[in-house]
PDB file of N, CA and C in Angstrom:
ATOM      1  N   UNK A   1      87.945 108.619  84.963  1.00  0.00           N
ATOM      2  CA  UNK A   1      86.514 108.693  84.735  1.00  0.00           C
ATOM      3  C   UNK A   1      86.036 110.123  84.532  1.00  0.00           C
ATOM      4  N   UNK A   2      86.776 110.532  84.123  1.00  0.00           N
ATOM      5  CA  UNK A   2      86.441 112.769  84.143  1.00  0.00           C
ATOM      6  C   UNK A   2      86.134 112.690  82.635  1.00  0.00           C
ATOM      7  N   UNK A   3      85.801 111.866  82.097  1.00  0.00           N
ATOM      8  CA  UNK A   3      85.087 111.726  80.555  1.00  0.00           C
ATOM      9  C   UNK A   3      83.530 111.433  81.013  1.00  0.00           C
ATOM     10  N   UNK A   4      82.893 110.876  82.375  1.00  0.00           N
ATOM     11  CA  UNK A   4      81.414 110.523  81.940  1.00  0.00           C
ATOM     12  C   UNK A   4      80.675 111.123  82.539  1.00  0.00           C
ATOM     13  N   UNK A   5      81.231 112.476  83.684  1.00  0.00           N
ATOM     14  CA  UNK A   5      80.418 112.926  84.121  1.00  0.00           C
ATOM     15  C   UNK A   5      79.509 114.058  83.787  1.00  0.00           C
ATOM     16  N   UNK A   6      78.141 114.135  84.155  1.00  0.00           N
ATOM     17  CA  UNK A   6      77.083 114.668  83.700  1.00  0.00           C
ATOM     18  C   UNK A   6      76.428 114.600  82.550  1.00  0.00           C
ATOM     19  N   UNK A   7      76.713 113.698  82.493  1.00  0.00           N
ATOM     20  CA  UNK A   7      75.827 112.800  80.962  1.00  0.00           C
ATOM     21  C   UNK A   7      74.457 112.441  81.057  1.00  0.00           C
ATOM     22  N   UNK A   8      74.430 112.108  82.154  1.00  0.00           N
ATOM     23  CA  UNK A   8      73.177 111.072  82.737  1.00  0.00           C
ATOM     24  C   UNK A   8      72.920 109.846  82.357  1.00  0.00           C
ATOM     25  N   UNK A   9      74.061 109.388  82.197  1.00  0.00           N
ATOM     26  CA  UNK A   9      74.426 107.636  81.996  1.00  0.00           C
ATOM     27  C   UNK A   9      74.162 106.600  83.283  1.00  0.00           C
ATOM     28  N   UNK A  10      75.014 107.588  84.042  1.00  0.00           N
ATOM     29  CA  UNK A  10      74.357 106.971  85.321  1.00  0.00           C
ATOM     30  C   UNK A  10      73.582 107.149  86.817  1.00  0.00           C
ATOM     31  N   UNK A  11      72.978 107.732  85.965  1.00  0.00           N
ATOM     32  CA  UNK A  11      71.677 108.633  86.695  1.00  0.00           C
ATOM     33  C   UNK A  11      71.730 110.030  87.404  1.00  0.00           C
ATOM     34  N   UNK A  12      72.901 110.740  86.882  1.00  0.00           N
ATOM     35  CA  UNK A  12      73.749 112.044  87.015  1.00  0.00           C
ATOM     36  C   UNK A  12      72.780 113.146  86.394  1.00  0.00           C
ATOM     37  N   UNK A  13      72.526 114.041  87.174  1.00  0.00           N
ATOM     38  CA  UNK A  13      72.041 115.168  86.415  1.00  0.00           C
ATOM     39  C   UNK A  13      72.912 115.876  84.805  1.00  0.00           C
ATOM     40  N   UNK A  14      72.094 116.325  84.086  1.00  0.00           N
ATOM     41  CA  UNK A  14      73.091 116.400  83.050  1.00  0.00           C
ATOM     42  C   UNK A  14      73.494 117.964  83.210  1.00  0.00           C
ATOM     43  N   UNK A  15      74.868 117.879  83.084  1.00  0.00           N
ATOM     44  CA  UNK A  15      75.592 119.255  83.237  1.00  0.00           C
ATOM     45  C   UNK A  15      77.062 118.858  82.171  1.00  0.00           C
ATOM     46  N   UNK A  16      77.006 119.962  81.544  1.00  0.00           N
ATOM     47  CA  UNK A  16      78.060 120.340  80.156  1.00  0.00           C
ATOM     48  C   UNK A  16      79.322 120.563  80.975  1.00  0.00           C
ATOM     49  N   UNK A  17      79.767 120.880  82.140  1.00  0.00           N
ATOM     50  CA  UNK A  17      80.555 121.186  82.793  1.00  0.00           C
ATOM     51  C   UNK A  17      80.898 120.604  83.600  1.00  0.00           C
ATOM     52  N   UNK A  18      80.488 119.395  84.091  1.00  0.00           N
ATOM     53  CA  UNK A  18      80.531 118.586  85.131  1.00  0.00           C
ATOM     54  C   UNK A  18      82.067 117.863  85.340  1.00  0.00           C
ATOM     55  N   UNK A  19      82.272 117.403  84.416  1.00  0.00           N
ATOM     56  CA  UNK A  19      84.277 116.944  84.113  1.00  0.00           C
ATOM     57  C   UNK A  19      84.996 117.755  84.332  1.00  0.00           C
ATOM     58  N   UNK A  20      84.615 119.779  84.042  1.00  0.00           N
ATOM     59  CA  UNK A  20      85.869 120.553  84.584  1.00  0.00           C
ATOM     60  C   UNK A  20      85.113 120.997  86.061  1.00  0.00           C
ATOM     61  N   UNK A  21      84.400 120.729  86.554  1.00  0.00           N
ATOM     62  CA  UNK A  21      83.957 120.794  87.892  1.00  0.00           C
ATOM     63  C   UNK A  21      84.560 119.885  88.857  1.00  0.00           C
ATOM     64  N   UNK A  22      84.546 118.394  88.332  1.00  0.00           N
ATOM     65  CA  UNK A  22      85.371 117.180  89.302  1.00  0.00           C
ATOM     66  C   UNK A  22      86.622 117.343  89.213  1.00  0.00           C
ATOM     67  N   UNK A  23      87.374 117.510  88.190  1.00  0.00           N
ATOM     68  CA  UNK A  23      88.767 118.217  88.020  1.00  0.00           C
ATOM     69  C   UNK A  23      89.205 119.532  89.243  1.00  0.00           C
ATOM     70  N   UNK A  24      88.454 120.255  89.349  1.00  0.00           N
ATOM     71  CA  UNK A  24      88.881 121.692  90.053  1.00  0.00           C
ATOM     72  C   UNK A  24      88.652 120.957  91.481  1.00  0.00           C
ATOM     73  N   UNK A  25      87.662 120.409  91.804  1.00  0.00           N
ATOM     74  CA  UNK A  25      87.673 119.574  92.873  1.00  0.00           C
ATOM     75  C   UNK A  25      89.010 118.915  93.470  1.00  0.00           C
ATOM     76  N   UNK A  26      89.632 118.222  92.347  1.00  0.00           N
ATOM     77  CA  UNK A  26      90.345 117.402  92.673  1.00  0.00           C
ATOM     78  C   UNK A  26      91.238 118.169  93.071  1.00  0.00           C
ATOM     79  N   UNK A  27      91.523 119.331  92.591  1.00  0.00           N
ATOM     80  CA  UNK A  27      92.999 120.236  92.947  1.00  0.00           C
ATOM     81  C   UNK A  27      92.293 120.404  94.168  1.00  0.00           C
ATOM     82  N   UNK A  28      91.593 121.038  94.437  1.00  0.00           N
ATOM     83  CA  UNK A  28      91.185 121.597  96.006  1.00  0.00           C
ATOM     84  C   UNK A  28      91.614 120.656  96.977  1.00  0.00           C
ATOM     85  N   UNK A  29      91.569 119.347  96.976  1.00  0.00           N
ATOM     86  CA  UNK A  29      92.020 118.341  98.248  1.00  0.00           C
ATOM     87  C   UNK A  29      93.283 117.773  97.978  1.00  0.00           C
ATOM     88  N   UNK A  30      93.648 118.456  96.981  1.00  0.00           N
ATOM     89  CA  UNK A  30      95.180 117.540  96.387  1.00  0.00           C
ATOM     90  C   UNK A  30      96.094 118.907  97.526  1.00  0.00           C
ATOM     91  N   UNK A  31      97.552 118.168  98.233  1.00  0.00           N
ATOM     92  CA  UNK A  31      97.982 118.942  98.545  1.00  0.00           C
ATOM     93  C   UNK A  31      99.269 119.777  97.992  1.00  0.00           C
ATOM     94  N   UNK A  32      99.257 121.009  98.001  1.00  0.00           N
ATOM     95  CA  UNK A  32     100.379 121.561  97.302  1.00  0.00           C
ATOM     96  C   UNK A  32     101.533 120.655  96.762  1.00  0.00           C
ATOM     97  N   UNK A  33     102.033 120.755  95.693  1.00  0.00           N
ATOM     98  CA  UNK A  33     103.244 120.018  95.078  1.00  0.00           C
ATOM     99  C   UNK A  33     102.287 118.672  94.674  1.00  0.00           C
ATOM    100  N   UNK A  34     101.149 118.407  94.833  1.00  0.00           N
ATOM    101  CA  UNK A  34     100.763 116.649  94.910  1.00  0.00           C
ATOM    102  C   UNK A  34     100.308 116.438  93.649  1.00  0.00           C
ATOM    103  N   UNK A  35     100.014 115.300  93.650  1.00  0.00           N
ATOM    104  CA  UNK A  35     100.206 114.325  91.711  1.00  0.00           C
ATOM    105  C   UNK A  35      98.771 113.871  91.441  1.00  0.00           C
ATOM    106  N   UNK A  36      98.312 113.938  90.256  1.00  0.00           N
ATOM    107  CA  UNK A  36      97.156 113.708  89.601  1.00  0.00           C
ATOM    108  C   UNK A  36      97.548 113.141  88.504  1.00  0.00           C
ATOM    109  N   UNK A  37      97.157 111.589  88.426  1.00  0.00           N
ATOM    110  CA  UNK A  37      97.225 110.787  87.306  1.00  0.00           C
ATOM    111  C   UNK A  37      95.708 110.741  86.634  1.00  0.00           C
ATOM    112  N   UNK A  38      95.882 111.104  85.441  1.00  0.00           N
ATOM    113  CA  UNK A  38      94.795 111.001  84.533  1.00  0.00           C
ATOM    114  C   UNK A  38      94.700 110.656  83.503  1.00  0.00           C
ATOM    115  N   UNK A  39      93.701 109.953  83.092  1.00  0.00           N
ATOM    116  CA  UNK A  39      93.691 108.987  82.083  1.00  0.00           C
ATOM    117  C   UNK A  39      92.725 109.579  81.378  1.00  0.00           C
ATOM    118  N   UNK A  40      92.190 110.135  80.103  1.00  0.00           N
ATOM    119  CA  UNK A  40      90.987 110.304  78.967  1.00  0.00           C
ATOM    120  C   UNK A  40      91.154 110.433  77.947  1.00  0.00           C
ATOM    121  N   UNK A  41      89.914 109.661  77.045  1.00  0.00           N
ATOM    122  CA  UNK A  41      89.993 109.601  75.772  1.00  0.00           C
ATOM    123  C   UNK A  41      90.442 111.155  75.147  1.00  0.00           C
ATOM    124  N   UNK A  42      91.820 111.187  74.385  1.00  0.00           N
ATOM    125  CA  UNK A  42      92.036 112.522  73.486  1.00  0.00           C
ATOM    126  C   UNK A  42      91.544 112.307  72.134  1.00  0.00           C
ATOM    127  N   UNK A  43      91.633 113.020  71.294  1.00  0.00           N
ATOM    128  CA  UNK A  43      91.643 113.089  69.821  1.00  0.00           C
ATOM    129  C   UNK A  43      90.502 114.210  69.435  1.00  0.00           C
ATOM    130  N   UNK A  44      89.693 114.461  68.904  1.00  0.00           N
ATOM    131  CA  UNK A  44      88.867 115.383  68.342  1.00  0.00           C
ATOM    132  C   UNK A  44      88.017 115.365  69.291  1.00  0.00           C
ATOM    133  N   UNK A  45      87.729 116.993  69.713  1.00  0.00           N
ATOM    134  CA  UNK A  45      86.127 117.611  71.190  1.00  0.00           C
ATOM    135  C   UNK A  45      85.049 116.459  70.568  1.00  0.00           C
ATOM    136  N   UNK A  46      84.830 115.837  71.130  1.00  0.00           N
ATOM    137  CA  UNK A  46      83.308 115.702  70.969  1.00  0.00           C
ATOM    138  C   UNK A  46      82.639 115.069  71.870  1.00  0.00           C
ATOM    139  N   UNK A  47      81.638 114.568  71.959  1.00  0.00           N
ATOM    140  CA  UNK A  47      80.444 113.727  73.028  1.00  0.00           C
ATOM    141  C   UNK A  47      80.018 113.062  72.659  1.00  0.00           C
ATOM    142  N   UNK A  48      80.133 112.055  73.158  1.00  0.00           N
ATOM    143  CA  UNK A  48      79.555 110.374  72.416  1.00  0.00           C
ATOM    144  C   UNK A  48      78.358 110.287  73.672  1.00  0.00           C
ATOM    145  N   UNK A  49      77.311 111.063  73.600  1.00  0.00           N
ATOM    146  CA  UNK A  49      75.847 111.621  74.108  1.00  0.00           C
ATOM    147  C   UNK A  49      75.678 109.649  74.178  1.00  0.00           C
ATOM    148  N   UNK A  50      74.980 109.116  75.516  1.00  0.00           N
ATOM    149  CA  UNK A  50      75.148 109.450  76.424  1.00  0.00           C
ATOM    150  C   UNK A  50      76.885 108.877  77.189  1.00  0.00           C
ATOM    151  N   UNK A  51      77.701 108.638  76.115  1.00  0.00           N
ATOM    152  CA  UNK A  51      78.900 107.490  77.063  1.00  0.00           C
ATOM    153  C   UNK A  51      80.172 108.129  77.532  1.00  0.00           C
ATOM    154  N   UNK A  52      80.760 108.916  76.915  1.00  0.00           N
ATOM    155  CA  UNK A  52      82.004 109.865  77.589  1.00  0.00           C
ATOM    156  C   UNK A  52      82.246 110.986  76.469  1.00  0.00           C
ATOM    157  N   UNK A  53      82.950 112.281  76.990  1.00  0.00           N
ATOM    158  CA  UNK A  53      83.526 112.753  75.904  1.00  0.00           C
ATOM    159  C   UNK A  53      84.950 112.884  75.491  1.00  0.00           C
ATOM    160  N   UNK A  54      85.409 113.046  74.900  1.00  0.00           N
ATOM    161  CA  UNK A  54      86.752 112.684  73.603  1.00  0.00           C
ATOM    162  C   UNK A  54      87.138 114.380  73.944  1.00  0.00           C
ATOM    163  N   UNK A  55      88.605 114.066  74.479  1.00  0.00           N
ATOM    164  CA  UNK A  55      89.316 115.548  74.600  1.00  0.00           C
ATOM    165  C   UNK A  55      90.287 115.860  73.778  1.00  0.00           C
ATOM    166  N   UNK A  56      90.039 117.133  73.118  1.00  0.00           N
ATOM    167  CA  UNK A  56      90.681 117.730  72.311  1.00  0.00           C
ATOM    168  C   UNK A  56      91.369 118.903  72.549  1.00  0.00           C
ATOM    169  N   UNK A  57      92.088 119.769  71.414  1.00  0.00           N
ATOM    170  CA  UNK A  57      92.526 120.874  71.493  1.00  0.00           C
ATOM    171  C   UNK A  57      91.834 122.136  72.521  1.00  0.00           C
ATOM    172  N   UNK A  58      90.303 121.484  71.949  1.00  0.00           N
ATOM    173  CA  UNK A  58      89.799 122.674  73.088  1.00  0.00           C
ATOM    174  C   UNK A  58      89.227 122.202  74.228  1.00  0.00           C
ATOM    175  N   UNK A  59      88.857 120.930  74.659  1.00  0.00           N
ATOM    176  CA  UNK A  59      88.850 121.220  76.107  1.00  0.00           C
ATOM    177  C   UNK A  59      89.764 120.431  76.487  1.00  0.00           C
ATOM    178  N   UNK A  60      90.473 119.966  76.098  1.00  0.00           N
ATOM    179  CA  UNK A  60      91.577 119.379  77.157  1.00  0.00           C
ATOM    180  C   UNK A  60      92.096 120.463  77.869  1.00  0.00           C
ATOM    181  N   UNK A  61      92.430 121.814  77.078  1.00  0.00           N
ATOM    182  CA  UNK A  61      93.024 122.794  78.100  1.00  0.00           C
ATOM    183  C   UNK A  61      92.321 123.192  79.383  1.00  0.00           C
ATOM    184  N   UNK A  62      91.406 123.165  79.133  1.00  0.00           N
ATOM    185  CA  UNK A  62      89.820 123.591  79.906  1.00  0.00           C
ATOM    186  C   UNK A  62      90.114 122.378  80.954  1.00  0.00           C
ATOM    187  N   UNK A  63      90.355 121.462  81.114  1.00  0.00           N
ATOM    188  CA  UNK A  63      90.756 120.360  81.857  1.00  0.00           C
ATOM    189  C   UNK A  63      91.469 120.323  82.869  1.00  0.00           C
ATOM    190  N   UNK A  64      92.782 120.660  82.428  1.00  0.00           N
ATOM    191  CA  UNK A  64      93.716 120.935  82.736  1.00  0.00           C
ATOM    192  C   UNK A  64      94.156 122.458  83.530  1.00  0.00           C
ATOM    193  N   UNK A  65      93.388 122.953  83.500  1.00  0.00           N
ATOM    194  CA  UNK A  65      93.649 124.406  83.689  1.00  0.00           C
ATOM    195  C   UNK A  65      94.206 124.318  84.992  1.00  0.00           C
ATOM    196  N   UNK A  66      94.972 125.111  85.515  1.00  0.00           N
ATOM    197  CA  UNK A  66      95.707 125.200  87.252  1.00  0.00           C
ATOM    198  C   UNK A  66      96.428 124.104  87.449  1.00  0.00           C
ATOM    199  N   UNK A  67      96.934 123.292  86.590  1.00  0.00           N
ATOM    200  CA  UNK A  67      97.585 121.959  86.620  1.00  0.00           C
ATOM    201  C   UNK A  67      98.677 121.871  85.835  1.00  0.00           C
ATOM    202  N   UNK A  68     100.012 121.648  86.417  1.00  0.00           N
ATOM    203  CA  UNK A  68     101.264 121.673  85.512  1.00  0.00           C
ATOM    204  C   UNK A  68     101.604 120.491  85.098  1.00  0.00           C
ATOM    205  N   UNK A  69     101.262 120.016  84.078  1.00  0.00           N
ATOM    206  CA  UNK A  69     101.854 119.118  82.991  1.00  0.00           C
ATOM    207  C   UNK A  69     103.618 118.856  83.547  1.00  0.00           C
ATOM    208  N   UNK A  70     103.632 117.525  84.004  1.00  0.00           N
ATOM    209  CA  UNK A  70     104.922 116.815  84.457  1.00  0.00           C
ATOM    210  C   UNK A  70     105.347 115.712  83.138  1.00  0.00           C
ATOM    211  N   UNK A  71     103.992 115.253  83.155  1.00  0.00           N
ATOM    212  CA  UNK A  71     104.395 113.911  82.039  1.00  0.00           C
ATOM    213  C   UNK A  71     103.266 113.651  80.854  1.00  0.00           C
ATOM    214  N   UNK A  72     103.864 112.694  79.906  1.00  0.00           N
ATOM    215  CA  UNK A  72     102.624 112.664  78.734  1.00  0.00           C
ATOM    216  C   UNK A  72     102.826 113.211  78.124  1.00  0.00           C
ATOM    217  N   UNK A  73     102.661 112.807  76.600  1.00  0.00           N
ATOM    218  CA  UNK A  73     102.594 114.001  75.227  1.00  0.00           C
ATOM    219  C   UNK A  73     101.694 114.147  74.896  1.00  0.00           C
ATOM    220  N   UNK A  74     101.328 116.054  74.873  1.00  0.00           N
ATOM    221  CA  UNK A  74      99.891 116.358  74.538  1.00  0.00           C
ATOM    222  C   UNK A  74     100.209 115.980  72.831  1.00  0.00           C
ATOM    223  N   UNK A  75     101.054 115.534  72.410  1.00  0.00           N
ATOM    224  CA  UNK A  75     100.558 115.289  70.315  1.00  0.00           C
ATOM    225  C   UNK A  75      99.749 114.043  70.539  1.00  0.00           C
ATOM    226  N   UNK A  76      99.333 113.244  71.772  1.00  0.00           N
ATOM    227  CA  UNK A  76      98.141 112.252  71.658  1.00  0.00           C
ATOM    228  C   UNK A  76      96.501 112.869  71.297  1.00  0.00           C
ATOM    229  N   UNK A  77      97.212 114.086  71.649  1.00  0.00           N
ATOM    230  CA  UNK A  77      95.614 115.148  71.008  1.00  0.00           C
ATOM    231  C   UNK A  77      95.596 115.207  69.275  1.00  0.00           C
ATOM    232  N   UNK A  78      96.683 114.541  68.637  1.00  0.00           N
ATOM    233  CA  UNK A  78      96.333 114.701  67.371  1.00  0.00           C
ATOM    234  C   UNK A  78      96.468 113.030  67.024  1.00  0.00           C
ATOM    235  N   UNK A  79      94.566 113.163  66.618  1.00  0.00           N
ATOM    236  CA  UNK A  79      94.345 112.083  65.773  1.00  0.00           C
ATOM    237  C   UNK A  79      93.376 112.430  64.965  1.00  0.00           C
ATOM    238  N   UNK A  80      92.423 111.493  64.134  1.00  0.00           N
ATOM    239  CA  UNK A  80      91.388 111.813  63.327  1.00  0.00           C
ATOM    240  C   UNK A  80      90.156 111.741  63.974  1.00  0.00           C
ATOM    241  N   UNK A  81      89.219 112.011  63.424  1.00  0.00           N
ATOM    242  CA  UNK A  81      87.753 112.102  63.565  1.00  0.00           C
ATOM    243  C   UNK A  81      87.184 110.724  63.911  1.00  0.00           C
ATOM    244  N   UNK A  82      86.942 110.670  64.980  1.00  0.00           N
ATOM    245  CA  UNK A  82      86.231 109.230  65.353  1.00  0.00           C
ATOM    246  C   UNK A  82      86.874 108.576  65.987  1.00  0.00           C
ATOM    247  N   UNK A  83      88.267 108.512  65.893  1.00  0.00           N
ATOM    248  CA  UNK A  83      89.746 107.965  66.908  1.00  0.00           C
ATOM    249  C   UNK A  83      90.117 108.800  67.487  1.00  0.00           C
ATOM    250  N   UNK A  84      90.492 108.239  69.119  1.00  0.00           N
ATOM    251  CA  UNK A  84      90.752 108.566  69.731  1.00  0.00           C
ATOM    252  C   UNK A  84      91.469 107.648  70.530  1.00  0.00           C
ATOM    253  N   UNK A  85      92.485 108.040  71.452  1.00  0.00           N
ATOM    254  CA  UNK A  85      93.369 107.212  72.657  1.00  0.00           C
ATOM    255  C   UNK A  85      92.809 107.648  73.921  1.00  0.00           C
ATOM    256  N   UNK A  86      93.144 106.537  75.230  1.00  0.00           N
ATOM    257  CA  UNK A  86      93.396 107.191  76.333  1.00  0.00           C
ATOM    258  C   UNK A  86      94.866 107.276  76.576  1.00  0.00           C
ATOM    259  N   UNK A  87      95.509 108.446  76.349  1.00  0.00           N
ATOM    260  CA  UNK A  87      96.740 108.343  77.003  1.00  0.00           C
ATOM    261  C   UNK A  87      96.857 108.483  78.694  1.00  0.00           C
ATOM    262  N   UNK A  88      98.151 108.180  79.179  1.00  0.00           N
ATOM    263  CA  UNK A  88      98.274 108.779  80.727  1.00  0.00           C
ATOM    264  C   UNK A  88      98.960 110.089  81.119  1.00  0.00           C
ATOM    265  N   UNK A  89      98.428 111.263  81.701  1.00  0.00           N
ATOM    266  CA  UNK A  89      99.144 112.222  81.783  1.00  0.00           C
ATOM    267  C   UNK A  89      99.423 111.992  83.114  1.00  0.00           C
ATOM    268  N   UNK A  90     100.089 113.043  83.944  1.00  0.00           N
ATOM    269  CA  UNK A  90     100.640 113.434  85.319  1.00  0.00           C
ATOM    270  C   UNK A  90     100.988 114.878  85.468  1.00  0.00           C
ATOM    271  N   UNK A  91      99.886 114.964  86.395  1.00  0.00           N
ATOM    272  CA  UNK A  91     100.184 116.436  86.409  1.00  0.00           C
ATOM    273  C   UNK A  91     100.500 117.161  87.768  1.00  0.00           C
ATOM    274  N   UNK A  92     100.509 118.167  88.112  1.00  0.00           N
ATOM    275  CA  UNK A  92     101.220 118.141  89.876  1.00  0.00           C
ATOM    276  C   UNK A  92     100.416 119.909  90.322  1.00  0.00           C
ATOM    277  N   UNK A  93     100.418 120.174  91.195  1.00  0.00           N
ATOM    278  CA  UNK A  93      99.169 120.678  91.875  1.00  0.00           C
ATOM    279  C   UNK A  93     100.184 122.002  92.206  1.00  0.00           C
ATOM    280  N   UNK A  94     100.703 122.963  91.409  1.00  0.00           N
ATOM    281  CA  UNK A  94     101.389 124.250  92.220  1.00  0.00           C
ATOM    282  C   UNK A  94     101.099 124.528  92.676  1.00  0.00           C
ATOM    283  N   UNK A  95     100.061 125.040  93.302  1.00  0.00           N
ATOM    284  CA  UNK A  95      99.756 125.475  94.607  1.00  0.00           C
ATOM    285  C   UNK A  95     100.290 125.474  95.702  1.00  0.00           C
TER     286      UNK A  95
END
């Protein structure tokens, strides 16, 4: 669900940053070595204003940041304009 937050879909203040905010969160209580399964729409940046946004080249990294990629192929980030997948990544908490 790190695609719908701060939209104000569901009665969320709206904040542009709110998905890499719950993300950094999540590392904070995750414990060293520990696993984060995540699921979001990839293919081309954009915001489907008010329902989720679609991660791409540029913020998926932004996403991901402090998080080591275990599993999943980031080439699910290449699709066209308007398509998009949810793939499953796994990622693990170095810390």
């Amino acid at each position: 669900s790190m695609e719908h937050p701060g939209l104000g879909r569901y009665g969320d203040a709206l904040n542009p940053w709110s998905d890499l905010l719950a993300i950094a969160r999540a590392r904070c209580v995750t414990r060293p070595n520990g696993y984060l399964v995540l699921a979001v729409p990839t293919g081309w940046d954009y915001v489907m204003f008010n329902a989720n946004r679609v991660y791409g080249y540029r913020r998926y990294p932004l996403l991901t940041a402090n998080w080591e990629q275990v599993d999943g192929d980031k080439d699910n980030l290449r699709v066209g304009p308007r398509k998009h997948r949810q793939p499953t990544f796994v990622f693990r908490n170095p810390a």
